[in-house]
N, C-alpha and C. Protein backbone atom coordinates (compact mmCIF):
# COMPACT_ATOMS: atom_id res chain seq x y z
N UNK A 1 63.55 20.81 -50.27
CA UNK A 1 62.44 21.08 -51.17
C UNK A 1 62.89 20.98 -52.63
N UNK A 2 64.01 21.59 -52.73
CA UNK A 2 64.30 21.84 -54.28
C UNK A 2 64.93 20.08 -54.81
N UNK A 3 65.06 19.50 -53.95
CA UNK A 3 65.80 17.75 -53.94
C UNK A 3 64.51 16.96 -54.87
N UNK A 4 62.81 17.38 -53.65
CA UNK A 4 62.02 16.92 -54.01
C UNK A 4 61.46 17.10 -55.48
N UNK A 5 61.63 18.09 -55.66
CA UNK A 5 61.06 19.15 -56.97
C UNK A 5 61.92 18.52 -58.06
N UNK A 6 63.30 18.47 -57.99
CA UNK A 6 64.15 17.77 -59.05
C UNK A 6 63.70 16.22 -59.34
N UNK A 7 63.58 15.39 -57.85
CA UNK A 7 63.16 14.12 -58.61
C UNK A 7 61.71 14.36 -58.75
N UNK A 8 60.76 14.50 -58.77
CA UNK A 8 59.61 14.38 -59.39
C UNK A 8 59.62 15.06 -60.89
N UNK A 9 60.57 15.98 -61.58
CA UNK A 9 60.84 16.20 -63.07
C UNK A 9 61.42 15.24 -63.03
N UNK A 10 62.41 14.44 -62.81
CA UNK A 10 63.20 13.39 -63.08
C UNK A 10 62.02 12.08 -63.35
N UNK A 11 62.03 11.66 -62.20
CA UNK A 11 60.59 11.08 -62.26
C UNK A 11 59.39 10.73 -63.11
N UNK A 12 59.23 12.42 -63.68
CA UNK A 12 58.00 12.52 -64.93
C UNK A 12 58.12 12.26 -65.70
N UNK A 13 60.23 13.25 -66.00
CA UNK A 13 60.45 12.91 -67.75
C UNK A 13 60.94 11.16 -67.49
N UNK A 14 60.93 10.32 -66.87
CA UNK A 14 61.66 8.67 -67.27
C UNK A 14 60.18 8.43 -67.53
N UNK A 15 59.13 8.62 -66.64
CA UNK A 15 57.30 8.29 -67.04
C UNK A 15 57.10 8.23 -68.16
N UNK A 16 56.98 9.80 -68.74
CA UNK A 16 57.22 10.06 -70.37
C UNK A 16 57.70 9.43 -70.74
N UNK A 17 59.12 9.36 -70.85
CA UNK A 17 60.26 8.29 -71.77
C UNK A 17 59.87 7.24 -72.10
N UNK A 18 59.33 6.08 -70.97
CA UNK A 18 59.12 5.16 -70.89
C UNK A 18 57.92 4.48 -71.71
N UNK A 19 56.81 5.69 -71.48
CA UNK A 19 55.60 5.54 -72.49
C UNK A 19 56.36 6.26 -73.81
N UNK A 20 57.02 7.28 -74.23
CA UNK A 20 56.79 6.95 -75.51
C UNK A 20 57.57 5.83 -76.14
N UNK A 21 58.52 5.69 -75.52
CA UNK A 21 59.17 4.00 -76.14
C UNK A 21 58.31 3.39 -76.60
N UNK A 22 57.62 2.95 -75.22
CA UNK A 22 56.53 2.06 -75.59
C UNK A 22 57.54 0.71 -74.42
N UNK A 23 57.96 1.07 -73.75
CA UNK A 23 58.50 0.30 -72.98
C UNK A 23 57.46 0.24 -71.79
N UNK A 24 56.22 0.51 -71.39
CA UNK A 24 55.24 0.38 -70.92
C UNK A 24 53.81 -0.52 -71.43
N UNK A 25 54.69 -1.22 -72.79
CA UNK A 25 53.72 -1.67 -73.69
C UNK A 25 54.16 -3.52 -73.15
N UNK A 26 53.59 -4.01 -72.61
CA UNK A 26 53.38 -5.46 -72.09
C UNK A 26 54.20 -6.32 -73.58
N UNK A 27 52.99 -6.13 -74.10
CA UNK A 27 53.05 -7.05 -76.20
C UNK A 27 54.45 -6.38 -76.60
N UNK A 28 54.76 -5.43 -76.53
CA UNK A 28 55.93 -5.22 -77.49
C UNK A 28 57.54 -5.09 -76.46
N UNK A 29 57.09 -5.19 -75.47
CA UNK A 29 58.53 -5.55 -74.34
C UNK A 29 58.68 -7.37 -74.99
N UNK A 30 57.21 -8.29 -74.60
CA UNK A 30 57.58 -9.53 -74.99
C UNK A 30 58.00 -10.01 -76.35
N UNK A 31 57.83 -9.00 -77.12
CA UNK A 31 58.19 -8.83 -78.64
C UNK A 31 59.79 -8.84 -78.83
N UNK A 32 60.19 -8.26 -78.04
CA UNK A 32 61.92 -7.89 -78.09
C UNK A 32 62.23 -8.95 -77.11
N UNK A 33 61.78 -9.44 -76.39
CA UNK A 33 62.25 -10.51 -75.42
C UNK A 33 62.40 -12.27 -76.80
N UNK A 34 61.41 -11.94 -77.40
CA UNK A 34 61.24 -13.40 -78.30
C UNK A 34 61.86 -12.96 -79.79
N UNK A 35 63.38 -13.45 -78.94
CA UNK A 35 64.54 -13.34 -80.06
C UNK A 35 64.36 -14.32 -80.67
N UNK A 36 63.82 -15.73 -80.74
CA UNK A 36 63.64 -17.03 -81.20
C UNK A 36 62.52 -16.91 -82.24
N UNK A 37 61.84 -16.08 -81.99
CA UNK A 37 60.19 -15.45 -82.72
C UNK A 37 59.93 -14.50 -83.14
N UNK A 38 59.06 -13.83 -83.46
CA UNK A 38 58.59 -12.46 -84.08
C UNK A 38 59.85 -11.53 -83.26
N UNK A 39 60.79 -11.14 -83.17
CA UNK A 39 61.17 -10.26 -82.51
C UNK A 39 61.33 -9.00 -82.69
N UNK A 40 61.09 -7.98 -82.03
CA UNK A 40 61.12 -6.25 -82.01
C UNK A 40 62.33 -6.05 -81.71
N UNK A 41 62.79 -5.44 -82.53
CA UNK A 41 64.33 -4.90 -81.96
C UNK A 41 64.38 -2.99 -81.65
N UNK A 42 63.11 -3.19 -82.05
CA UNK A 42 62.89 -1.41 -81.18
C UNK A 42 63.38 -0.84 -80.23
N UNK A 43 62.98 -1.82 -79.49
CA UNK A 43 63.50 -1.60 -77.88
C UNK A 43 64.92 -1.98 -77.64
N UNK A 44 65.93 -2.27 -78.39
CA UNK A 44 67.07 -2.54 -78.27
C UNK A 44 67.54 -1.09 -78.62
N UNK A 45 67.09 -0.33 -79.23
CA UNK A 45 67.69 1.63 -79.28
C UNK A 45 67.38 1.43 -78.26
N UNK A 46 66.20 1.58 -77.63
CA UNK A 46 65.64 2.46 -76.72
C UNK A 46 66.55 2.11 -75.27
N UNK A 47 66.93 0.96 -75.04
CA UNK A 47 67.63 0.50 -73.91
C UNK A 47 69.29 1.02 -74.49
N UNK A 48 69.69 1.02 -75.73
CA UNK A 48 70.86 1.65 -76.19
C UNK A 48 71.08 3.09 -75.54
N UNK A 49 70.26 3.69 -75.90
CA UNK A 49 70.33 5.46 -75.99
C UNK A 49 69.51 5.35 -74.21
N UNK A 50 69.29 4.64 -73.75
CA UNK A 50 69.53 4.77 -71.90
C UNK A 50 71.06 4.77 -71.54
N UNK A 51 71.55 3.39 -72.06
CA UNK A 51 72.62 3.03 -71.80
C UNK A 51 73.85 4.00 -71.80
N UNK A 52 74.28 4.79 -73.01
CA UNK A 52 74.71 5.58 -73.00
C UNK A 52 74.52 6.75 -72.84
N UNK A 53 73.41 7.52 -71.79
CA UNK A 53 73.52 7.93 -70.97
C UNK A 53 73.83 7.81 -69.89
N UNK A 54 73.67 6.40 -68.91
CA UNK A 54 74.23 6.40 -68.04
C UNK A 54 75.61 6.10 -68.07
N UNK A 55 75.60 5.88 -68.77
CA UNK A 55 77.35 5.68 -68.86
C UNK A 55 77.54 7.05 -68.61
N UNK A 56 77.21 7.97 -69.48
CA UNK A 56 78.17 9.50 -69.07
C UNK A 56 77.43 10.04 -67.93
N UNK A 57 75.99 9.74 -67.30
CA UNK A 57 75.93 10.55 -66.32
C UNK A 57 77.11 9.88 -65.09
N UNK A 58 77.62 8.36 -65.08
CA UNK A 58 78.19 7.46 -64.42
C UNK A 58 79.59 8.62 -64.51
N UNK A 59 80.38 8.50 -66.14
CA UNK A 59 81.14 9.30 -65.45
C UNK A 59 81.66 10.83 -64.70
N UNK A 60 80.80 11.17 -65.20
CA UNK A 60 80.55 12.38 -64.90
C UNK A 60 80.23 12.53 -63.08
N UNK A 61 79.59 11.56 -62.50
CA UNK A 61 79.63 11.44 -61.60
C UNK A 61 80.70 10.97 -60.73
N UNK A 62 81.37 10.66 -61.12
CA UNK A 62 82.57 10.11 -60.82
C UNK A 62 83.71 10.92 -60.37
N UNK A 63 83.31 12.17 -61.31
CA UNK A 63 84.55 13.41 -61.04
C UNK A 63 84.32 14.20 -60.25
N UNK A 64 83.40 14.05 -59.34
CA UNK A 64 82.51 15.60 -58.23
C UNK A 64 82.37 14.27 -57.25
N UNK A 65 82.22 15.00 -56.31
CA UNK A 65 81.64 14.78 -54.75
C UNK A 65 80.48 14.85 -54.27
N UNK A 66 79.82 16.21 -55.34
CA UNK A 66 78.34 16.12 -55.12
C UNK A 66 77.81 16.11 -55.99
N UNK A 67 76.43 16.59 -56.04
CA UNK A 67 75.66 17.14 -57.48
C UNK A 67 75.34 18.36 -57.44
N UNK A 68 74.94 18.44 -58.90
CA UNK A 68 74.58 20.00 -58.57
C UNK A 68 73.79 20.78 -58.04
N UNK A 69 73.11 20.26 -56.81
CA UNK A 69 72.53 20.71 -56.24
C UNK A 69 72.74 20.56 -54.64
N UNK A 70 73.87 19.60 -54.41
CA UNK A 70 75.15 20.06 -53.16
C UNK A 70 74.15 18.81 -52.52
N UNK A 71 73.77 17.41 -53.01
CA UNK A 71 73.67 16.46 -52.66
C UNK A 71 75.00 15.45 -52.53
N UNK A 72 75.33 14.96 -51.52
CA UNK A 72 76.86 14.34 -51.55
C UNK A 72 76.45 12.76 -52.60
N UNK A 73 77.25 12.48 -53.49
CA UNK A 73 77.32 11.45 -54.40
C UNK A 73 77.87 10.47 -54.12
N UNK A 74 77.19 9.43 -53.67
CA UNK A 74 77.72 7.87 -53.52
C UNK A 74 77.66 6.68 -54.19
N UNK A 75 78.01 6.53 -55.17
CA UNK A 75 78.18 5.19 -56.09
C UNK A 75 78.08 4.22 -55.51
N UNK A 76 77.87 3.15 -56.06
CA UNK A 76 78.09 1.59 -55.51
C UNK A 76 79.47 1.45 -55.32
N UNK A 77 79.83 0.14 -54.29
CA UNK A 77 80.94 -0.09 -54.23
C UNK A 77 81.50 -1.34 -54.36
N UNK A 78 80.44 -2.20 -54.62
CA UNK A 78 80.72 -3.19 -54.58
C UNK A 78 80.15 -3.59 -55.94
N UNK A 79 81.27 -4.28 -56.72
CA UNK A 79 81.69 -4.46 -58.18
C UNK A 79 81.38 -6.26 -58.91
N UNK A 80 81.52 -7.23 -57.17
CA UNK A 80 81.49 -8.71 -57.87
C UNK A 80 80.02 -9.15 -57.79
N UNK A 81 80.07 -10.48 -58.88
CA UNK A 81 78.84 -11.16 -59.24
C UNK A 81 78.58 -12.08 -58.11
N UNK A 82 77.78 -12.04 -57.04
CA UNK A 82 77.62 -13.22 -56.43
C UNK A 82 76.42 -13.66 -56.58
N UNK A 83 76.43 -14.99 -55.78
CA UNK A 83 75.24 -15.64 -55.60
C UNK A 83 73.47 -14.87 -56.16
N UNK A 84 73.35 -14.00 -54.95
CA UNK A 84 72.28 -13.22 -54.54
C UNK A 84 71.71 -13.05 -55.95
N UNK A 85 73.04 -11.83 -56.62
CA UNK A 85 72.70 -10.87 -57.83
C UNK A 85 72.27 -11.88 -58.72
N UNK A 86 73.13 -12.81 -58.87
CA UNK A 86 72.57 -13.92 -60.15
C UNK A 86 70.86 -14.36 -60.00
N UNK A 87 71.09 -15.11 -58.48
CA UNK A 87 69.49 -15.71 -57.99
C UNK A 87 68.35 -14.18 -58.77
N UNK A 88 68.73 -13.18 -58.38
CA UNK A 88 67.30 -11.67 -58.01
C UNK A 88 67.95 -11.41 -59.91
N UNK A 89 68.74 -11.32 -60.55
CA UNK A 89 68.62 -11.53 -62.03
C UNK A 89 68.03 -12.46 -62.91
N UNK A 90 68.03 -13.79 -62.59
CA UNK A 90 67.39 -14.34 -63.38
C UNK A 90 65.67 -14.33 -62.87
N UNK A 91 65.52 -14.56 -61.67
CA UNK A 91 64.21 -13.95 -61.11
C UNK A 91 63.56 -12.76 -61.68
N UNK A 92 63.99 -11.41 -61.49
CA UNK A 92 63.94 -10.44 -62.47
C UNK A 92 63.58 -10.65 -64.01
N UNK A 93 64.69 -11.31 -64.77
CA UNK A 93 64.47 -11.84 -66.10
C UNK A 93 63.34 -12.69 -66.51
N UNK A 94 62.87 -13.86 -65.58
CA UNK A 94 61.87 -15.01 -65.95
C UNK A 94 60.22 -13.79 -65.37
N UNK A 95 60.37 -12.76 -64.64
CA UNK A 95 59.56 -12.33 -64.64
C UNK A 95 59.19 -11.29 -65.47
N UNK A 96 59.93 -10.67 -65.96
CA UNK A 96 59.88 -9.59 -67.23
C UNK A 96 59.10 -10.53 -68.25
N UNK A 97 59.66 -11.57 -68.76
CA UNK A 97 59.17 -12.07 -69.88
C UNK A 97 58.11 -12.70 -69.58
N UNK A 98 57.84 -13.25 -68.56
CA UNK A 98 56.22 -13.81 -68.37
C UNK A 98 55.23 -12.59 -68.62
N UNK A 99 55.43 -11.52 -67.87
CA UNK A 99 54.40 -10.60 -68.05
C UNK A 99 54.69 -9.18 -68.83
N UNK A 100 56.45 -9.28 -69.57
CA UNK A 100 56.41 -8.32 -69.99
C UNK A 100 56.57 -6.75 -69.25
N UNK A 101 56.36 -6.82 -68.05
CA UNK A 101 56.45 -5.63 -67.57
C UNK A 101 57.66 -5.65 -66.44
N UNK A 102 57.83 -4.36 -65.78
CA UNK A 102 59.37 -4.36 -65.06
C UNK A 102 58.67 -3.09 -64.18
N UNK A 103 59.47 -2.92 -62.90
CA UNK A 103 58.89 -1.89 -61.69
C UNK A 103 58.79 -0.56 -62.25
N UNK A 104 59.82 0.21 -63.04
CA UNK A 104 59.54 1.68 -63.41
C UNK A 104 58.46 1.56 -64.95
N UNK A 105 57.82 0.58 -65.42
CA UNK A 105 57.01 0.36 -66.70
C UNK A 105 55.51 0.31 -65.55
N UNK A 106 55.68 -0.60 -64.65
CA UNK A 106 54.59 -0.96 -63.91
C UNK A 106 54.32 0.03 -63.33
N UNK A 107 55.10 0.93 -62.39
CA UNK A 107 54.70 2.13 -61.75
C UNK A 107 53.97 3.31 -62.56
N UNK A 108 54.40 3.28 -63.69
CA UNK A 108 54.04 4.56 -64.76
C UNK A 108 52.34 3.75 -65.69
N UNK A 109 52.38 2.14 -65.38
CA UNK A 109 50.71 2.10 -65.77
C UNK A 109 50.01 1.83 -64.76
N UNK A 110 50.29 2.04 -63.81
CA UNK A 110 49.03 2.38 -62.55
C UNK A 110 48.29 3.45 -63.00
N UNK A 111 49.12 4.73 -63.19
CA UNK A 111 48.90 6.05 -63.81
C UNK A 111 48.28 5.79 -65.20
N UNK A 112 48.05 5.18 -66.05
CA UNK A 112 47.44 4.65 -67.19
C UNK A 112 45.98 4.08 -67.40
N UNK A 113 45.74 3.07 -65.40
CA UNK A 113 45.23 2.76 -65.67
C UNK A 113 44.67 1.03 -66.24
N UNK A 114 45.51 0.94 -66.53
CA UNK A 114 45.94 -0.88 -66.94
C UNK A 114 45.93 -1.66 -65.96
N UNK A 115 45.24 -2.63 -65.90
CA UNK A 115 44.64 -3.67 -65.33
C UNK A 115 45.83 -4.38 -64.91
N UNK A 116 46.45 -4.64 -65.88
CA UNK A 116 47.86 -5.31 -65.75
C UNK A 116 48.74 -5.15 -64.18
N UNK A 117 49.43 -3.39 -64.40
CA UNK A 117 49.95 -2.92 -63.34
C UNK A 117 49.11 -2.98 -61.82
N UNK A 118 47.68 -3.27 -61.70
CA UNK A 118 47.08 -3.26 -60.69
C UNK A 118 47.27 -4.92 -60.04
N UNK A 119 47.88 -5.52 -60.89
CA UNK A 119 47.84 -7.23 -60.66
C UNK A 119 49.75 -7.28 -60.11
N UNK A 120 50.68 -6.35 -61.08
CA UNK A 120 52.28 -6.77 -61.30
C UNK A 120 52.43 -5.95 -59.81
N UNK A 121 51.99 -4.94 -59.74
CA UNK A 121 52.67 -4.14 -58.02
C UNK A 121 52.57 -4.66 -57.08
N UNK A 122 51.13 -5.07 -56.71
CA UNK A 122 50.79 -5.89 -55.37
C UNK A 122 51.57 -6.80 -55.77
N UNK A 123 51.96 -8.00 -56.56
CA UNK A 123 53.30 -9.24 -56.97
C UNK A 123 54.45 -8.86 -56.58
N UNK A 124 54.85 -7.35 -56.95
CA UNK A 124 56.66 -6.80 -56.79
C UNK A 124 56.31 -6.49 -55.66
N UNK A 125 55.30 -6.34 -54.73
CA UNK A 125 55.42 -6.05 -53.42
C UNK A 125 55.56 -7.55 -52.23
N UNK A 126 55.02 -8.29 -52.83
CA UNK A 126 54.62 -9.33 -51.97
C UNK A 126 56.37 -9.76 -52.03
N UNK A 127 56.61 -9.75 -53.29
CA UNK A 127 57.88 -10.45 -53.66
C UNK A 127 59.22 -9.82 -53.21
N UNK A 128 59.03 -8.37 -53.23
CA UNK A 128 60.05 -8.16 -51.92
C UNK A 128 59.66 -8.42 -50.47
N UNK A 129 58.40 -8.41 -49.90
CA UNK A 129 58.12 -8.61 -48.65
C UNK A 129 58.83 -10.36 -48.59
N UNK A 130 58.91 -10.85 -49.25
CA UNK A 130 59.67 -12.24 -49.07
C UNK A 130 60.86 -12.13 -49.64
N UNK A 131 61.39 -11.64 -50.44
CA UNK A 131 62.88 -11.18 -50.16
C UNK A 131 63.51 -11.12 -48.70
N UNK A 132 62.81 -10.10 -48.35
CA UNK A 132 63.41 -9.33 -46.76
C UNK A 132 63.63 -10.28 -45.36
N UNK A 133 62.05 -11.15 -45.79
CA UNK A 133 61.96 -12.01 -44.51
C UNK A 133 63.26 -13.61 -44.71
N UNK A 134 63.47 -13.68 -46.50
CA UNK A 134 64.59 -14.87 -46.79
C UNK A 134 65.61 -14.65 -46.82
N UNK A 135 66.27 -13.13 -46.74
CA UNK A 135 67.66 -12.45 -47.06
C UNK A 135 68.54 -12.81 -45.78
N UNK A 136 68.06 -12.78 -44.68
CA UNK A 136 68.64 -12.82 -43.49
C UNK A 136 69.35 -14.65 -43.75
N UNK A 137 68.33 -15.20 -43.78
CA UNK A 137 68.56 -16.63 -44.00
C UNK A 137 69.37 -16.95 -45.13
N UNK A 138 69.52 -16.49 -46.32
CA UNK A 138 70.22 -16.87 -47.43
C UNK A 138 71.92 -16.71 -46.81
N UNK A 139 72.55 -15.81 -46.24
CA UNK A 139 73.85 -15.34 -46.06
C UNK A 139 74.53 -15.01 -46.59
């Protein structure tokens, strides 16, 4: 219970976060994407001051076994660039900038309301449902 209760504050405050950035904002994500053009460099803090947080929650995690709430802690383990990650990164990337939006921006404007997110979820869904069924086959 108390697992559930932690991520849904977790959960709320990245919601929050995310809207007040404005990293939920379609126009001004593609704003910082068009380094060639008008570009926003707003969002370059805002992905900064993420960044270095995870870095210290990273190490910090690093030195315990669990969390503090006696969840056992498992990091990734696997460190190299292959194939896959490159293919589902630039995929990832050519889709951010077409529409500007990304899964934890999209999830938090369903809740908004935006027309947008009612079009990008059913897409990130279809688009892992074909992930899953091509993954086997890729190798």
């Amino acid at each position: 219970m108390l697992k559930n209760i932690i991520g849904l504050l977790a959960g709320l405050l990245f919601g929050i976060g995310l809207l007040i950035s404005g990293m939920t904002n379609p126009t001004k994500v593609q704003g910082f994407l068009d380094v060639f053009g008008a570009w926003d460099i707003s969002l370059a803090l805002v992905m900064g001051g993420g960044l270095i947080v995870a870095i210290i929650g990273v190490q910090l995690a690093k030195r315990q076994q669990s969390s503090w709430i006696g969840i056992l802690i498992e990091l990734p383990s696997k460190t190299s660039v292959n194939k896959k990650l490159l293919i589902g990164a630039m995929l990832f990337g050519v889709g951010w900038g077409l529409v500007g939006i990304c899964p934890g921006p999209g999830i938090v404007l369903l809740g908004t309301g935006q027309w947008q997110a009612y079009v990008f979820i059913p897409a990130m869904i279809v688009g892992m449902l074909v992930y899953q069924w091509f993954e086997p086959k890729l190798g």
